[in-house]
Protein backbone atom coordinates (compact mmCIF):
# COMPACT_ATOMS: atom_id res chain seq x y z
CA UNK A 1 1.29 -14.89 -26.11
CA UNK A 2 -1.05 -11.78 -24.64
CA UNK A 3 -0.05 -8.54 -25.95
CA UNK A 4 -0.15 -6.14 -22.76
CA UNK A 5 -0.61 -2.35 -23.00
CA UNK A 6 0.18 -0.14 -20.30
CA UNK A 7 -0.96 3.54 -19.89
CA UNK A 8 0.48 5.91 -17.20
CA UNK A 9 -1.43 8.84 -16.04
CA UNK A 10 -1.46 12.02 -13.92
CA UNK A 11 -4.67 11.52 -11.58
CA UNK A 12 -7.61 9.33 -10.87
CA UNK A 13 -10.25 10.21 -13.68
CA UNK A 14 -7.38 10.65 -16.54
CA UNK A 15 -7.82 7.33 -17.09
CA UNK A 16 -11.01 7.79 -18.71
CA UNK A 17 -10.85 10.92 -20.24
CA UNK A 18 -7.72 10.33 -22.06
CA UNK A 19 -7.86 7.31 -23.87
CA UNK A 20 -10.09 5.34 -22.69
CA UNK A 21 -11.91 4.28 -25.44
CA UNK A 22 -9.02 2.95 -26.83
CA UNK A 23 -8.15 0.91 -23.46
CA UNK A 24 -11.93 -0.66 -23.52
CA UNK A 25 -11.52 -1.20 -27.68
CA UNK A 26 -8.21 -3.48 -26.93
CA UNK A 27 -9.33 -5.46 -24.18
CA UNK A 28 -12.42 -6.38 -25.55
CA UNK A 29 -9.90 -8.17 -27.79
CA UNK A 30 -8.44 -9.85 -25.16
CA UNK A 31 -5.18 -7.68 -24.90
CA UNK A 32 -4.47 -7.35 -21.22
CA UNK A 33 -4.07 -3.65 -19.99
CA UNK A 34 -2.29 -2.46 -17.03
CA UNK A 35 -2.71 1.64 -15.42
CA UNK A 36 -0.14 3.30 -13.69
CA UNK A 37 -1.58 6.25 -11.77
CA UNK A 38 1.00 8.64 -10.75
CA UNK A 39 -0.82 10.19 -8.02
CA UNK A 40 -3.83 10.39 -5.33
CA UNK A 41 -5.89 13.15 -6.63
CA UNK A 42 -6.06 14.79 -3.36
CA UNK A 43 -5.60 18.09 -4.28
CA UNK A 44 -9.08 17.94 -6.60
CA UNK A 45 -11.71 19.24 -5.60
CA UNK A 46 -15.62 17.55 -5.25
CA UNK A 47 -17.14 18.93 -8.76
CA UNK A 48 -20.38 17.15 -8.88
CA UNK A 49 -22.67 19.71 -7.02
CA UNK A 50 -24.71 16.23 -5.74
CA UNK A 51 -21.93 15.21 -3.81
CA UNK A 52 -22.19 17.09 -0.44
CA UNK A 53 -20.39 15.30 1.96
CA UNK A 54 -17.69 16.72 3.70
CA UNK A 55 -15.05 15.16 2.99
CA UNK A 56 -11.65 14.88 5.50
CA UNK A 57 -8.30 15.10 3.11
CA UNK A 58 -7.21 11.11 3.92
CA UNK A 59 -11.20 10.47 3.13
CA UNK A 60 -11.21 12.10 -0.08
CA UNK A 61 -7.96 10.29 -1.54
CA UNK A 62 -9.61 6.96 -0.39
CA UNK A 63 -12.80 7.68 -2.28
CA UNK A 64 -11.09 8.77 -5.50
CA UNK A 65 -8.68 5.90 -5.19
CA UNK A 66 -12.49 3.79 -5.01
CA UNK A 67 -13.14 5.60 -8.16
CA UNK A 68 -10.50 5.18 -10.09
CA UNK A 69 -10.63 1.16 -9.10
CA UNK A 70 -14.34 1.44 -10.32
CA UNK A 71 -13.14 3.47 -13.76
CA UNK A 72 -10.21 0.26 -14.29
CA UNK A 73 -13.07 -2.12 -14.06
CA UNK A 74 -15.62 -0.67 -16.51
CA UNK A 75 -12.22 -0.06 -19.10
CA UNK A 76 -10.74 -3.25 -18.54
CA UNK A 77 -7.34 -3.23 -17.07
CA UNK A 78 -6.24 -6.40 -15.29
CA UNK A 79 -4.20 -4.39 -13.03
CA UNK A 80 -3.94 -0.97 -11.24
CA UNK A 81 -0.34 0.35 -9.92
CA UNK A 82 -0.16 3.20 -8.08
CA UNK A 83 3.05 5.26 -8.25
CA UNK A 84 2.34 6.77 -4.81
CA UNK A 85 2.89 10.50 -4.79
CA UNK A 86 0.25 12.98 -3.82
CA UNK A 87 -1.69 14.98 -6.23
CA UNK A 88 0.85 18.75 -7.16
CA UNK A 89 -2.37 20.77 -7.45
CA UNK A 90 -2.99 23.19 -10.58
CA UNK A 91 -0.20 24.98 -9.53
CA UNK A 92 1.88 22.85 -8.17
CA UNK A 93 2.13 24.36 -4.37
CA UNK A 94 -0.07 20.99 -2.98
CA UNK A 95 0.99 18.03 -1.64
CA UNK A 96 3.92 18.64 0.21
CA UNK A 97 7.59 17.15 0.36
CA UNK A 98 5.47 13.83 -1.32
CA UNK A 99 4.02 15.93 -4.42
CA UNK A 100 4.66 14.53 -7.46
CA UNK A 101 6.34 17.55 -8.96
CA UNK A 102 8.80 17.88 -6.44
CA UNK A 103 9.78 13.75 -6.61
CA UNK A 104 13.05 13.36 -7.73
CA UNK A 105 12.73 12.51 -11.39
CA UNK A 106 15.06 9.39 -11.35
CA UNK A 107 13.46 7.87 -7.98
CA UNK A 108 10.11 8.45 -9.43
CA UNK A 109 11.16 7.38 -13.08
CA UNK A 110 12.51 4.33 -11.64
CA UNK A 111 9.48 2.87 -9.51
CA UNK A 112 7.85 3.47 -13.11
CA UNK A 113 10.44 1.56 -14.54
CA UNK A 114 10.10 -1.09 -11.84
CA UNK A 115 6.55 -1.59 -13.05
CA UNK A 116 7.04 -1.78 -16.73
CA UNK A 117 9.94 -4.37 -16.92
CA UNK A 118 7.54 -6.30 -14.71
CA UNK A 119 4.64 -5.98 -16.54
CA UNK A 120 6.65 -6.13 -20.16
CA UNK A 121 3.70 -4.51 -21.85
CA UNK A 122 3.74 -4.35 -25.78
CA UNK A 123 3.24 -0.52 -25.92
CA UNK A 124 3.30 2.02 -23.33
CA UNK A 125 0.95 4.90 -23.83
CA UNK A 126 1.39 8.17 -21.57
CA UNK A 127 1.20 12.25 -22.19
CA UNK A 128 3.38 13.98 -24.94
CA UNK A 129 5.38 17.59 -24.23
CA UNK A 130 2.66 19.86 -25.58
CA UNK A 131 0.97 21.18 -22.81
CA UNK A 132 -0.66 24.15 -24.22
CA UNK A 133 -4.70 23.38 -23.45
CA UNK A 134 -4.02 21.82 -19.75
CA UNK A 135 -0.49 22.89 -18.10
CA UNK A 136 -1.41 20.84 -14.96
CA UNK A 137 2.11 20.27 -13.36
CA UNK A 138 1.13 17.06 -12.84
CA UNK A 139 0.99 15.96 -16.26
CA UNK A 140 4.26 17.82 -17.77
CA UNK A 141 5.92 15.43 -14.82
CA UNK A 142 4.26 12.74 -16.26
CA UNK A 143 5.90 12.92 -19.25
CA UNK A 144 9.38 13.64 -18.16
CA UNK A 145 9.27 10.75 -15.46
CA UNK A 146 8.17 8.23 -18.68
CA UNK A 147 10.59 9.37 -21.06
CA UNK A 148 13.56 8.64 -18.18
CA UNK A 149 11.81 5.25 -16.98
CA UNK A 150 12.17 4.10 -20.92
CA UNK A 151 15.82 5.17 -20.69
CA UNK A 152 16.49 2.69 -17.41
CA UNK A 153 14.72 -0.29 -19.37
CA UNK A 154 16.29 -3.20 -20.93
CA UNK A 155 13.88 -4.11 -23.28
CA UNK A 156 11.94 -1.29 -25.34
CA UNK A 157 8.21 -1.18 -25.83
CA UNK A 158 6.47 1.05 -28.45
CA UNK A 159 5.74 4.33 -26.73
CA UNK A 160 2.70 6.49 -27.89
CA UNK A 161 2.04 9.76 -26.71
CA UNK A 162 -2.27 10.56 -26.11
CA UNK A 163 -2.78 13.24 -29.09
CA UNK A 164 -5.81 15.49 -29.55
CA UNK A 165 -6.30 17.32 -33.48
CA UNK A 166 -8.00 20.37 -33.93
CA UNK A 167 -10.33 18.09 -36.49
CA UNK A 168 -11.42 16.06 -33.74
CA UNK A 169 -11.91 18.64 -31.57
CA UNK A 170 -14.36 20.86 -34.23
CA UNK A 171 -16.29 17.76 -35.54
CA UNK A 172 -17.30 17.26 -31.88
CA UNK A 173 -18.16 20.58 -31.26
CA UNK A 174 -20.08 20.70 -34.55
CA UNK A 175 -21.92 17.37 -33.48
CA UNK A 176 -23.27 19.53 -30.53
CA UNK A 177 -24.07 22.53 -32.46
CA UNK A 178 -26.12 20.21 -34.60
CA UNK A 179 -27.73 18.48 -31.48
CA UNK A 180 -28.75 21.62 -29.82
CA UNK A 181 -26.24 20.77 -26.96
CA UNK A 182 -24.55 23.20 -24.82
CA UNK A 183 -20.83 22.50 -26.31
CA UNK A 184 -17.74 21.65 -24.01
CA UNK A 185 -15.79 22.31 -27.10
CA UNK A 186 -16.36 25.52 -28.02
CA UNK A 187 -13.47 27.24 -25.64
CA UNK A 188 -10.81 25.28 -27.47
CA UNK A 189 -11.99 26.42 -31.24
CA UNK A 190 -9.78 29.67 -30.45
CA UNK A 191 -6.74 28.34 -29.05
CA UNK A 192 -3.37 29.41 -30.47
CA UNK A 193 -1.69 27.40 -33.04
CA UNK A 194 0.45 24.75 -31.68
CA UNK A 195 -2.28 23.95 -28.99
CA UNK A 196 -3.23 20.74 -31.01
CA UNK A 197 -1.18 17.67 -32.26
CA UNK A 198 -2.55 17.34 -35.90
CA UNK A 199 0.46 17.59 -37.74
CA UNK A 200 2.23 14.86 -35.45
CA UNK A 201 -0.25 11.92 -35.25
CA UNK A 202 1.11 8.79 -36.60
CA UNK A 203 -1.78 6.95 -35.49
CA UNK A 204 -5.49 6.58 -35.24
CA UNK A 205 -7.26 3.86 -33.62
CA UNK A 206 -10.82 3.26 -34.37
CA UNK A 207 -13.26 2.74 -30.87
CA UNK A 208 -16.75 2.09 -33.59
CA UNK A 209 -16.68 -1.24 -32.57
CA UNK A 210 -18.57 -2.69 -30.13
CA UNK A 211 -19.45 -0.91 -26.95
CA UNK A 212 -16.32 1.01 -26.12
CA UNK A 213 -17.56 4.33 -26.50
CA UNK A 214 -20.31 3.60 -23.90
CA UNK A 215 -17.48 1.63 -21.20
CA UNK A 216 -15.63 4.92 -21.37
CA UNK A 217 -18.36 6.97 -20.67
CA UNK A 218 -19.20 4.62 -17.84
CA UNK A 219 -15.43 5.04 -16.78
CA UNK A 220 -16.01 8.31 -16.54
CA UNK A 221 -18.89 8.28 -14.55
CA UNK A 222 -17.40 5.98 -11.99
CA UNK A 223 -15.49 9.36 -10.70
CA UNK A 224 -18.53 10.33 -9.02
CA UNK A 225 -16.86 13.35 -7.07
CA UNK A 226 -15.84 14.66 -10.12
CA UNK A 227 -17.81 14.79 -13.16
CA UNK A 228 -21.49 15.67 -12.40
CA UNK A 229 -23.67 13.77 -14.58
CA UNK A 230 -25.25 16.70 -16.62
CA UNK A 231 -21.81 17.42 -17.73
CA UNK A 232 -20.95 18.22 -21.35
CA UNK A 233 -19.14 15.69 -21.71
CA UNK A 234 -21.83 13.11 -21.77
CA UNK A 235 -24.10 15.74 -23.78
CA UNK A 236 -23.82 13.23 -27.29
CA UNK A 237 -24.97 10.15 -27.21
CA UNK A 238 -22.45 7.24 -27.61
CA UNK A 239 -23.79 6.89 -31.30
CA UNK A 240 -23.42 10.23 -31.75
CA UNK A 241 -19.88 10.81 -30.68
CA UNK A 242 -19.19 7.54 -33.03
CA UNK A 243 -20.73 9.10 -35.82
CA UNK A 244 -18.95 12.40 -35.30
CA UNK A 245 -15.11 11.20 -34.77
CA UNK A 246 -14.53 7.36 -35.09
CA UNK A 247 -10.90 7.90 -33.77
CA UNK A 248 -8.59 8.12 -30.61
CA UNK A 249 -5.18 9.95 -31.47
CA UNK A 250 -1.56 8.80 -31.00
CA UNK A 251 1.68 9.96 -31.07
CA UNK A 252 4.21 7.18 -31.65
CA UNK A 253 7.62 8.33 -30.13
CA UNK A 254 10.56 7.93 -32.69
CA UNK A 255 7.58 7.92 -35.69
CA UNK A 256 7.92 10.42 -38.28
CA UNK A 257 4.27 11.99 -39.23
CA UNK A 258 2.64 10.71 -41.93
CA UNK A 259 0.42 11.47 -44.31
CA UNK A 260 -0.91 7.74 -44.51
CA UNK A 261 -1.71 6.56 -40.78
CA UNK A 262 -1.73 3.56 -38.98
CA UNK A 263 -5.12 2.03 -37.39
CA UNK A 264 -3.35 -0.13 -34.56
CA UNK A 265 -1.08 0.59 -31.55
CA UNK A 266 0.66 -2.78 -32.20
CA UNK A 267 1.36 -2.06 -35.95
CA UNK A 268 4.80 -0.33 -36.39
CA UNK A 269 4.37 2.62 -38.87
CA UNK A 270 6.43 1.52 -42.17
C-alpha cells in the first residue's frame, strides 16, 4: 500500500519554503503527497520588482493560486486542497468576515478534518506553537485549526510539526559568509532564546539525495510574484546548501526529544 503524507500550510509559497525539500525527497520515492493550503494569499503583496502588472484583488488570488499549482507540480503532490479562506494579512485586519483568523476554529478544523480522513495520509506535517521569528496570524491559526481537526478524526496519523535549529540556521549563514554572498540569515543570528526549536526536534530527514534540493528551489521560484529571482534565498547553490545542512527539521507531536534522532517521517521514534 502507498504511504501518503499530507502537509497543511498558511499561504501559497509556504509550501516551498517550509519543507519542501522534504515533500520532493518522499515522492521521489513514490510516497504520494497531498497540500492543504489554508488560504488565498490575497493579502500579499507583488515582491518581485519585475513583476509590474497591476494587478485587480480577484486577479491577484487567481495568479498566486496558478503559482502555488505550479510550486505542487515541481514538489510532487498528487493533490492540492484548498481550505478556502482568504489570506488574514500580517496583522490580521485583511480579508474580511472570510479571513482565516476570524473562521470559527471548529468549522475550519473540520473541513481540514474532512480532507484528512479522506485522504488517510500516513503523517500529517503542519506548523508547531512557537511563533517567535514569523507571528503571521495566519500561521498561529494554522496550528490551532490542525491540532482540533486531529481531535475530530477517527483514525490517528503521525503529526510532525516543521522545526527550524539555530545550527541550521548558522551553518547556512556561515555557508554564505564563506561564499561571499549577501546572507538572508544573518537577522536571525540575534534572536532571543526560545526563537528556535533545537532542543525539541525528534527528527531529521536527509534531502542529499537526488535532486530535491534543486525541485524546491524550483518550487520556490514558481511564486513568481513573490520571490524575485536575485533573492537570498537562492544565493547558494543547491550543492552548496547540501553541503552546508543535509537536513529538514521535525517536530513529532507526542515525541519526547532525543538525543539520538530519527532519519524518517514514517519511523516512530523508540
Amino acid at each position: 500500500m502507498t504511504q501518503c503524507l499530507l502537509t497543511v500550510h498558511a499561504h501559497p509559497d509556504d509550501e516551498a519554503s517550509r519543507g519542501g525539500a522534504t515533500v520532493a525527497h518522499y515522492t521521489a520515492q513514490g510516497v504520494r503527497a497531498v497540500l492543504v493550503t489554508c488560504t488565498d494569499g490575497g493579502a500579499g503583496e507583488v515582491l518581485n520588482p519585475a513583476v509590474t502588472d497591476d494587478f485587480t484583488p480577484e486577479r491577484f488570488v487567481a495568479v498566486r493560486s496558478a503559482e502555488l499549482d505550479a510550486s505542487a507540480r515541481n514538489l510532487g503532490y498528487s493533490a492540492v486542497h484548498r481550505l478556502g479562506y482568504r489570506d488574514s494579512g500580517m496583522d490580521g485586519t485583511a480579508g474580511g468576515a472570510e479571513a482565516f483568523v476570524r473562521a470559527p476554529l471548529d468549522e475550519a478544523a473540520t473541513r481540514l478534518a474532512r480532507v484528512i480522513a479522506d485522504e488517510r495520509p500516513d503523517v500529517v506535517i503542519g506548523y508547531g506553537t512557537n511563533h517567535t521569528r514569523d507571528p503571521h496570524p495566519d500561521h498561529i491559526r494554522a496550528n490551532e485549526v490542525l491540532t482540533r481537526a486531529v481531535d475530530l478524526l477517527d483514525h490517528t496519523p503521525a503529526v510532525y510539526h516543521i522545526a527550524f535549529s539555530r545550527r541550521r540556521h548558522r551553518a547556512l549563514h556561515q555557508a554564505c559568509v564563506d561564499s561571499g554572498v549577501p546572507s538572508p540569515y544573518e537577522g536571525g543570528l540575534s534572536a532571543p532564546p526560545g526563537a528556535f526549536d533545537d532542543e525539541w526536534i525528534t527528527t531529521l530527514v536527509d534531502v542529499t539525495k537526488g535532486d530535491a534540493v534543486e525541485r524546491r528551489l524550483d518550487a520556490l521560484r514558481s511564486h513568481v510574484t513573490q520571490v524575485p529571482p536575485a533573492s537570498g534565498w537562492f544565493a547558494l547553490s543547491p550543492q552548496q546548501l547540501r553541503d552546508a545542512f543535509p537536513y529538514e527539521e521535525y517536530t513529532r507531536v507526542g515525541a519526547a526529544p532525543r538525543e539520538a534522532v530519527v532519519h524518517d517521517l514514517f519511523t516512530a521514534p523508540a
